[in-house]
C-alpha atoms as a PDB file:
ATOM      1  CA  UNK A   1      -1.463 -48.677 -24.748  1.00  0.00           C
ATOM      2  CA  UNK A   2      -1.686 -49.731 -28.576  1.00  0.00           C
ATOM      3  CA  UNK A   3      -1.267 -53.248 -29.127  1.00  0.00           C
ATOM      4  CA  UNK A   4      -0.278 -54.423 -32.613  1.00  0.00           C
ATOM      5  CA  UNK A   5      -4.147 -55.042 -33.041  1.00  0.00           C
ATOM      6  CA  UNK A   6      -5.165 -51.374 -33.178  1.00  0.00           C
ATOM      7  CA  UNK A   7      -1.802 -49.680 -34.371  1.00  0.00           C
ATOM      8  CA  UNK A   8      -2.522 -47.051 -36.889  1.00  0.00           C
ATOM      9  CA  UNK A   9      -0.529 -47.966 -40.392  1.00  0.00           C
ATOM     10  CA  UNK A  10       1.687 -44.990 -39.387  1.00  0.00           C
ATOM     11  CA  UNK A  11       3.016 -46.186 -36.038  1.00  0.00           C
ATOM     12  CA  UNK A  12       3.451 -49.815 -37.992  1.00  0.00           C
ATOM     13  CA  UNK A  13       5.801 -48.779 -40.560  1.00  0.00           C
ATOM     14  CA  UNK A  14       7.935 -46.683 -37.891  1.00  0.00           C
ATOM     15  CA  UNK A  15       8.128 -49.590 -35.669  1.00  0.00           C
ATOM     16  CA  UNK A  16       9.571 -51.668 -38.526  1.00  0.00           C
ATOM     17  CA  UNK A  17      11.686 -48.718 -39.919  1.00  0.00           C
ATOM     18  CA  UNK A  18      12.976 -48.730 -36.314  1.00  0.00           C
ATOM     19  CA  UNK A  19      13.751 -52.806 -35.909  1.00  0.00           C
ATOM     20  CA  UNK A  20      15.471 -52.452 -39.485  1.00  0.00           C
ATOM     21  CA  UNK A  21      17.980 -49.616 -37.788  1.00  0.00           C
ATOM     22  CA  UNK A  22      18.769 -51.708 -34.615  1.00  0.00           C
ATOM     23  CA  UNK A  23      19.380 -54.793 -36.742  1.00  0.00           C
ATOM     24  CA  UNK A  24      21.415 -52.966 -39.112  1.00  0.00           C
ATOM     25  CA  UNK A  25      23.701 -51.896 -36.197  1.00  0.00           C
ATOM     26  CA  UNK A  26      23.986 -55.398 -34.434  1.00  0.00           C
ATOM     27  CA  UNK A  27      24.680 -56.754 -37.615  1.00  0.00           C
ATOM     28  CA  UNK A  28      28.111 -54.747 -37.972  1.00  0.00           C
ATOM     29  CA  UNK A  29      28.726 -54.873 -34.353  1.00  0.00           C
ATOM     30  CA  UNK A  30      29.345 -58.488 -34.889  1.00  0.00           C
ATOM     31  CA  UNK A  31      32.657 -57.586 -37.562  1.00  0.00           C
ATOM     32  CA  UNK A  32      34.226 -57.077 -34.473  1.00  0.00           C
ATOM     33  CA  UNK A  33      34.201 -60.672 -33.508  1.00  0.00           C
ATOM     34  CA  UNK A  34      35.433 -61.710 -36.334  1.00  0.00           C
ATOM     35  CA  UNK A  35      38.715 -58.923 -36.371  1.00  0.00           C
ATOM     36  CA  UNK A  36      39.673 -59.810 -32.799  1.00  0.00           C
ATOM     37  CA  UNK A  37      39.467 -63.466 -33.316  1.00  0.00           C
ATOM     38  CA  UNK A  38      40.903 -63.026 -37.058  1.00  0.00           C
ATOM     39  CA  UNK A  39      43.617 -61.674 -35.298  1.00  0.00           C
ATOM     40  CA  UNK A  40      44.093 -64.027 -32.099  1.00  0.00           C
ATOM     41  CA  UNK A  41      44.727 -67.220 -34.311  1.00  0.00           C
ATOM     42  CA  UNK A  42      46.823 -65.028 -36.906  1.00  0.00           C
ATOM     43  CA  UNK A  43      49.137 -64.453 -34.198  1.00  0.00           C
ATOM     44  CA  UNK A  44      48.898 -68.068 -33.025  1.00  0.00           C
ATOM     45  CA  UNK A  45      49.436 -69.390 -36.854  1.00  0.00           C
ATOM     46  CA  UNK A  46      51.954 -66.997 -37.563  1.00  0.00           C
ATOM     47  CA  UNK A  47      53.763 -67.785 -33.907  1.00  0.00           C
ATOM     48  CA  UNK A  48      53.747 -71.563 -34.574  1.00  0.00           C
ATOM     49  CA  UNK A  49      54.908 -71.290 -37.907  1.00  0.00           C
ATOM     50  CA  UNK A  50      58.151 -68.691 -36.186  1.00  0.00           C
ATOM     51  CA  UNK A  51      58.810 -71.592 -33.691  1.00  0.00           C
ATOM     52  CA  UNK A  52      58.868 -73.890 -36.138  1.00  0.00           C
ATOM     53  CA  UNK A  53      61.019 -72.670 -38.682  1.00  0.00           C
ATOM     54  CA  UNK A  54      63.453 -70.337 -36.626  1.00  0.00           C
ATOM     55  CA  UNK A  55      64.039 -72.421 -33.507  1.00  0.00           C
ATOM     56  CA  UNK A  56      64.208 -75.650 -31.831  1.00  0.00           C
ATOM     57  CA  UNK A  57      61.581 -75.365 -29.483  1.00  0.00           C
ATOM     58  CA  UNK A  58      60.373 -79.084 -28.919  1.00  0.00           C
ATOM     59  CA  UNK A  59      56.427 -78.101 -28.980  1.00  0.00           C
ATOM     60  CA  UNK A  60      56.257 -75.385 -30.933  1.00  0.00           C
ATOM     61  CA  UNK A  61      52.163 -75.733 -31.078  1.00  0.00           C
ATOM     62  CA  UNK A  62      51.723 -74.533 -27.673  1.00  0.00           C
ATOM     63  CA  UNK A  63      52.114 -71.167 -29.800  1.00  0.00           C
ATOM     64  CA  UNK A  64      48.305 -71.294 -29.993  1.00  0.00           C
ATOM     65  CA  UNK A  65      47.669 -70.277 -26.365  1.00  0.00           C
ATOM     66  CA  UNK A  66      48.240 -67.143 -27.661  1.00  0.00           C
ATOM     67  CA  UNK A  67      44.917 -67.068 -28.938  1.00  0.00           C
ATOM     68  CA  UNK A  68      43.899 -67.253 -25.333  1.00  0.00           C
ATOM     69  CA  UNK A  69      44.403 -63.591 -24.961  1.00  0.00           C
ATOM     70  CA  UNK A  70      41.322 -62.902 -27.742  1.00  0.00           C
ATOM     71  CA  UNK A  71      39.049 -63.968 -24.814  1.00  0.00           C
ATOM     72  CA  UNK A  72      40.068 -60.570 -22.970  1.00  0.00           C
ATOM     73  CA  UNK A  73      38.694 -58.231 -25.544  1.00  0.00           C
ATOM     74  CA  UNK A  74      35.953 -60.166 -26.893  1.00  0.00           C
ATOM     75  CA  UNK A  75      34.362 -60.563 -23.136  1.00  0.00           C
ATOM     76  CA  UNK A  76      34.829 -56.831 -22.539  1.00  0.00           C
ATOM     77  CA  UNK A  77      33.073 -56.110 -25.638  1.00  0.00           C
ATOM     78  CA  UNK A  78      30.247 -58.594 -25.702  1.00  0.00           C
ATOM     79  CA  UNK A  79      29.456 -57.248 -21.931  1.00  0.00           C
ATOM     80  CA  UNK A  80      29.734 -53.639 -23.359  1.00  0.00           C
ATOM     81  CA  UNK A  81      27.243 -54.595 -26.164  1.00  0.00           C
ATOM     82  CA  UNK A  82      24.564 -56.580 -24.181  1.00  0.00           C
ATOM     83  CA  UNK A  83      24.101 -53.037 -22.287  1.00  0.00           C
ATOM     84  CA  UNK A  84      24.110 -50.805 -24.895  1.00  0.00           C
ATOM     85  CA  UNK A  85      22.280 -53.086 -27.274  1.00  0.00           C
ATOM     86  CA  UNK A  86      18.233 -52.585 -26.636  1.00  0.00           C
ATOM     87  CA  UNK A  87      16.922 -55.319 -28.791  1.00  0.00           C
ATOM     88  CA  UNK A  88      18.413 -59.331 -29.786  1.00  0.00           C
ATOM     89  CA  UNK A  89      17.116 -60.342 -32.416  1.00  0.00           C
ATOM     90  CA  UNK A  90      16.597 -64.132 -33.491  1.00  0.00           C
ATOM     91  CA  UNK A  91      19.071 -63.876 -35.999  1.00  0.00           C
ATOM     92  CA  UNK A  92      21.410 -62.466 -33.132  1.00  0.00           C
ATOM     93  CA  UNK A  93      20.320 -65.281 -31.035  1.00  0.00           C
ATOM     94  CA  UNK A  94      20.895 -68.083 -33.586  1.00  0.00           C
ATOM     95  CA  UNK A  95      24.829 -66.375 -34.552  1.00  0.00           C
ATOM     96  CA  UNK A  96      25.490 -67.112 -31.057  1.00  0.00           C
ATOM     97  CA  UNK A  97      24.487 -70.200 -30.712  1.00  0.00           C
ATOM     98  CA  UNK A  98      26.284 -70.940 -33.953  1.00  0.00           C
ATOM     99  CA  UNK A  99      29.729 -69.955 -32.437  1.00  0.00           C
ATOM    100  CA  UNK A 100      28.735 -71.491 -28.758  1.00  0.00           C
ATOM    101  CA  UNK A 101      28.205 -75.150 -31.151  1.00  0.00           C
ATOM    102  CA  UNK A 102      32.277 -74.342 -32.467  1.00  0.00           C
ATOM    103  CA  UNK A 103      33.496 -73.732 -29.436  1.00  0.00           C
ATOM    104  CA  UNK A 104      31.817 -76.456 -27.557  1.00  0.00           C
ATOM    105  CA  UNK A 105      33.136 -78.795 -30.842  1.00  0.00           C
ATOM    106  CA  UNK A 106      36.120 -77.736 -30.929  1.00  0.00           C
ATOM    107  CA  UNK A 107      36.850 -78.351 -26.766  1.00  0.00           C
ATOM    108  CA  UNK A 108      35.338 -82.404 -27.287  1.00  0.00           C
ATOM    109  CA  UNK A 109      37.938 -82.284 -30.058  1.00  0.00           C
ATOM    110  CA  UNK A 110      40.613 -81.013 -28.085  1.00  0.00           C
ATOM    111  CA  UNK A 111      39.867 -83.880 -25.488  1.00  0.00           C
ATOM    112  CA  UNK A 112      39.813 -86.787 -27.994  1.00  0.00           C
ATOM    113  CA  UNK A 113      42.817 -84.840 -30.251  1.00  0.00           C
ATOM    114  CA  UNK A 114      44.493 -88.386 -29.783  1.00  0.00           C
ATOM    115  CA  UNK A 115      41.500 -90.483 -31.439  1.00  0.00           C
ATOM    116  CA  UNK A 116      42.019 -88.354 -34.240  1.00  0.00           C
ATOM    117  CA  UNK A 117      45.584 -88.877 -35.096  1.00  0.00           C
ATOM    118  CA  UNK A 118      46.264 -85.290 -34.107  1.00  0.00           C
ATOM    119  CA  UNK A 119      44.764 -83.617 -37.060  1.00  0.00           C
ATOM    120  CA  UNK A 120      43.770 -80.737 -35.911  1.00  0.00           C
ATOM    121  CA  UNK A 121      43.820 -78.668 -38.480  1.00  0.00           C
ATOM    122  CA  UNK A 122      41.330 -80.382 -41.077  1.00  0.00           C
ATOM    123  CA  UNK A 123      38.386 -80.175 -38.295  1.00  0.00           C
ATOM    124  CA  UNK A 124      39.006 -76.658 -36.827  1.00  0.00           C
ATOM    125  CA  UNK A 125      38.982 -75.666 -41.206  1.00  0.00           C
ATOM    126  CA  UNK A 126      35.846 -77.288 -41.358  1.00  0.00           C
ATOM    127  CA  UNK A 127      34.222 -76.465 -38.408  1.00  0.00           C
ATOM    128  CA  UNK A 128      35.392 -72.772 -38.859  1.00  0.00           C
ATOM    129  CA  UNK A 129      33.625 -73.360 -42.979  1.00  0.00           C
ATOM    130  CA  UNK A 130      30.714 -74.249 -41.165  1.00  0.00           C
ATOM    131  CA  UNK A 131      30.147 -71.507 -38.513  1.00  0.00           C
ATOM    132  CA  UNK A 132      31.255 -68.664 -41.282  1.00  0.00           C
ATOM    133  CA  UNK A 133      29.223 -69.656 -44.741  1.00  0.00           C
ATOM    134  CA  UNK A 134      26.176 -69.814 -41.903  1.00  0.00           C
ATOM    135  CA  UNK A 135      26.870 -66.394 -40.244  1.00  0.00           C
ATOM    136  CA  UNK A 136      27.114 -65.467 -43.621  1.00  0.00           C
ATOM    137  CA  UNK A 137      23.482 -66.581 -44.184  1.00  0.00           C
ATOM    138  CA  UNK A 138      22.377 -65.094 -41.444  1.00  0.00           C
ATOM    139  CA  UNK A 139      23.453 -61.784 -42.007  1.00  0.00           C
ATOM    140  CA  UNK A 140      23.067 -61.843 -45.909  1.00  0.00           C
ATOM    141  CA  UNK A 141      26.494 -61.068 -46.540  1.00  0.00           C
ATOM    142  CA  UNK A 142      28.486 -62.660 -49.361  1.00  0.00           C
ATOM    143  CA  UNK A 143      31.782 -62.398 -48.483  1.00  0.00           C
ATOM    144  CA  UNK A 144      31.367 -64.422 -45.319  1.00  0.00           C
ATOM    145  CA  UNK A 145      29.709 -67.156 -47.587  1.00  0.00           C
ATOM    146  CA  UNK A 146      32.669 -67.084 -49.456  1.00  0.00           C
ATOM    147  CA  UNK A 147      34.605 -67.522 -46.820  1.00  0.00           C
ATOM    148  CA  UNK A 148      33.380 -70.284 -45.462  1.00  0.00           C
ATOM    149  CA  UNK A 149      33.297 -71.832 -48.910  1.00  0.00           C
ATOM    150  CA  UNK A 150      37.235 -71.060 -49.159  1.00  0.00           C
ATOM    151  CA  UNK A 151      37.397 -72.799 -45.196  1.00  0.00           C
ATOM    152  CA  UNK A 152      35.876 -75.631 -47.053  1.00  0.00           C
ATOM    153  CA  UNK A 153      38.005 -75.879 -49.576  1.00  0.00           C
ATOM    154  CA  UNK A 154      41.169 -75.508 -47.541  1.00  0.00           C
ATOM    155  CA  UNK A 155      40.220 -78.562 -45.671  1.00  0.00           C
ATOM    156  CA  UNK A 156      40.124 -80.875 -48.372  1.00  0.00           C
ATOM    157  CA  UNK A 157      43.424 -78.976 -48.896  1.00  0.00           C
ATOM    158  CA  UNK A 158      44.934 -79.536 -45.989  1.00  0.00           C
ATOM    159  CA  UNK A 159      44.741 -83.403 -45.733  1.00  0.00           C
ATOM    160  CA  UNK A 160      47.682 -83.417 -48.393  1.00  0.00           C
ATOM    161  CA  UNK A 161      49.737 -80.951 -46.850  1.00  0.00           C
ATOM    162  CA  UNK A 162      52.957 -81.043 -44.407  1.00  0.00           C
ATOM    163  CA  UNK A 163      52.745 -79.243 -41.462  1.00  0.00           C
ATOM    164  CA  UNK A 164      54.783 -76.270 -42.171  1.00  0.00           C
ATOM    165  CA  UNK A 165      52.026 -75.678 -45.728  1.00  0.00           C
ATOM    166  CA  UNK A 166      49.222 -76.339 -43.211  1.00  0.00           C
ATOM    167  CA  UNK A 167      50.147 -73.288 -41.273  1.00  0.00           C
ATOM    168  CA  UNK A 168      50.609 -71.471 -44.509  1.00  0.00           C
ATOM    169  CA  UNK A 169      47.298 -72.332 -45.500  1.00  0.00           C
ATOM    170  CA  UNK A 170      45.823 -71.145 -42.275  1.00  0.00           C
ATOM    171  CA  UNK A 171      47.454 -67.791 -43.041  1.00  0.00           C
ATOM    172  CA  UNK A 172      45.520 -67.409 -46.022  1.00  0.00           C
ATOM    173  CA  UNK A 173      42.344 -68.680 -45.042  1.00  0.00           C
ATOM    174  CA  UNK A 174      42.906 -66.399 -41.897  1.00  0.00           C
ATOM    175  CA  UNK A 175      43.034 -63.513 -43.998  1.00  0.00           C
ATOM    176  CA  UNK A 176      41.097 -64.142 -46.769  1.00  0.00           C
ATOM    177  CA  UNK A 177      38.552 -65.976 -45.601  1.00  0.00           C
ATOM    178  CA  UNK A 178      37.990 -64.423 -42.118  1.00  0.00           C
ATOM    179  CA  UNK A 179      39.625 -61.057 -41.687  1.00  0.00           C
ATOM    180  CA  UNK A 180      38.628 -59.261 -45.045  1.00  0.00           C
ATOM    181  CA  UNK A 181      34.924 -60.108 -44.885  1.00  0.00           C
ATOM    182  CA  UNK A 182      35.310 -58.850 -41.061  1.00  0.00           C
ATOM    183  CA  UNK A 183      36.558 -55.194 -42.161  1.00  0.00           C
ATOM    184  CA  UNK A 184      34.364 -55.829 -45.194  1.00  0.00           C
ATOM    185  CA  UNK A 185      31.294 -56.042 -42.419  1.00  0.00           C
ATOM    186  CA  UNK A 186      32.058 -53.187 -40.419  1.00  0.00           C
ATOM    187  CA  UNK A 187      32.811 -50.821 -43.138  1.00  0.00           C
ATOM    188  CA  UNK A 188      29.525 -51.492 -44.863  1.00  0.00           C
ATOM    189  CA  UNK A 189      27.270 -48.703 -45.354  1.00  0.00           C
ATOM    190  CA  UNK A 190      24.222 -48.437 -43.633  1.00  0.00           C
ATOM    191  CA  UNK A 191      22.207 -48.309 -46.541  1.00  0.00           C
ATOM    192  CA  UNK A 192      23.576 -51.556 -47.999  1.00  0.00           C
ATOM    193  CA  UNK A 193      22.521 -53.214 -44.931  1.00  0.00           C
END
């Protein structure tokens, strides 16, 4: 058995070549993540925002346990891609973890929501900033910098809006800063990778 010691310059090269491939396709495996979850708390913005305006529905925020339901798909598909995926990389690791600190932040904040006057949205804006501009680090991908910059933004934003603009706002940054650089990920070429 060769050990990277005694590997001819040959075998080297193809063993790189064939680490740049497999991160290449975990790297646009993870757009999906960011569709189905784009999606999840579009519905739950967009849902809130219905109740709001078109009824009289005394808690009309208990729209967001529609986004709930994004656990389904995203389970099914992480389990799908831990078979099929041969190698996780560090940078895989570390985009994990990076969305495992969110969503362990954003339950402590949903415990204490009280201490914090109920403003929700600024944090989850900022905390959302956070995990996106560094995904987008990770994976070397400008949009999702961009994005994350525009989260920021929209949470100094938000502290001067009513509620009604703040789900308005989340619309946009839903789309713009989330969803596009999602479909922008998974329809990159390969060889812009």
């Amino acid at each position: 058995m060769k050990t990277a010691n005694n590997l001819s310059p040959k075998d080297s090269i193809s063993i790189i070549q064939e680490m740049i491939e497999i991160a290449k396709g975990n790297i646009r495996q993870r757009a999906y993540y960011f569709i189905i979850w784009g999606y999840a708390v579009l519905a739950g913005c967009l849902l809130h925002y219905a109740l709001l305006k078109l009824t009289d529905y005394e808690k009309p925020y208990q729209a967001w346990l529609i986004v709930l339901l994004g656990f389904i798909p995203a389970t099914i598909y992480s389990i799908k891609q831990a078979k099929s995926e041969k190698i996780f990389t560090h940078l895989d690791r570390i985009n994990v973890f990076l969305w495992v600190t969110f969503g362990v932040s954003y339950l402590i904040f949903l415990v204490y929501i009280a201490k914090f006057n109920y403003q929700i949205f600024p944090l989850i804006f900022l905390l959302v900033g956070n995990c996106v501009f560094m995904s987008g680090i990770n994976l070397k991908f400008k949009p999702l910098i961009a994005g994350g910059i525009l989260y920021w933004v929209g949470t100094i934003i938000s502290f001067y809006l009513s509620l009604e603009y703040l789900l308005l706002l989340c619309f946009v940054l839903i789309i713009v800063g989330y969803l596009i650089p999602g479909y922008m990920l998974k329809n990159k070429k390969e060889s812009d990778v």
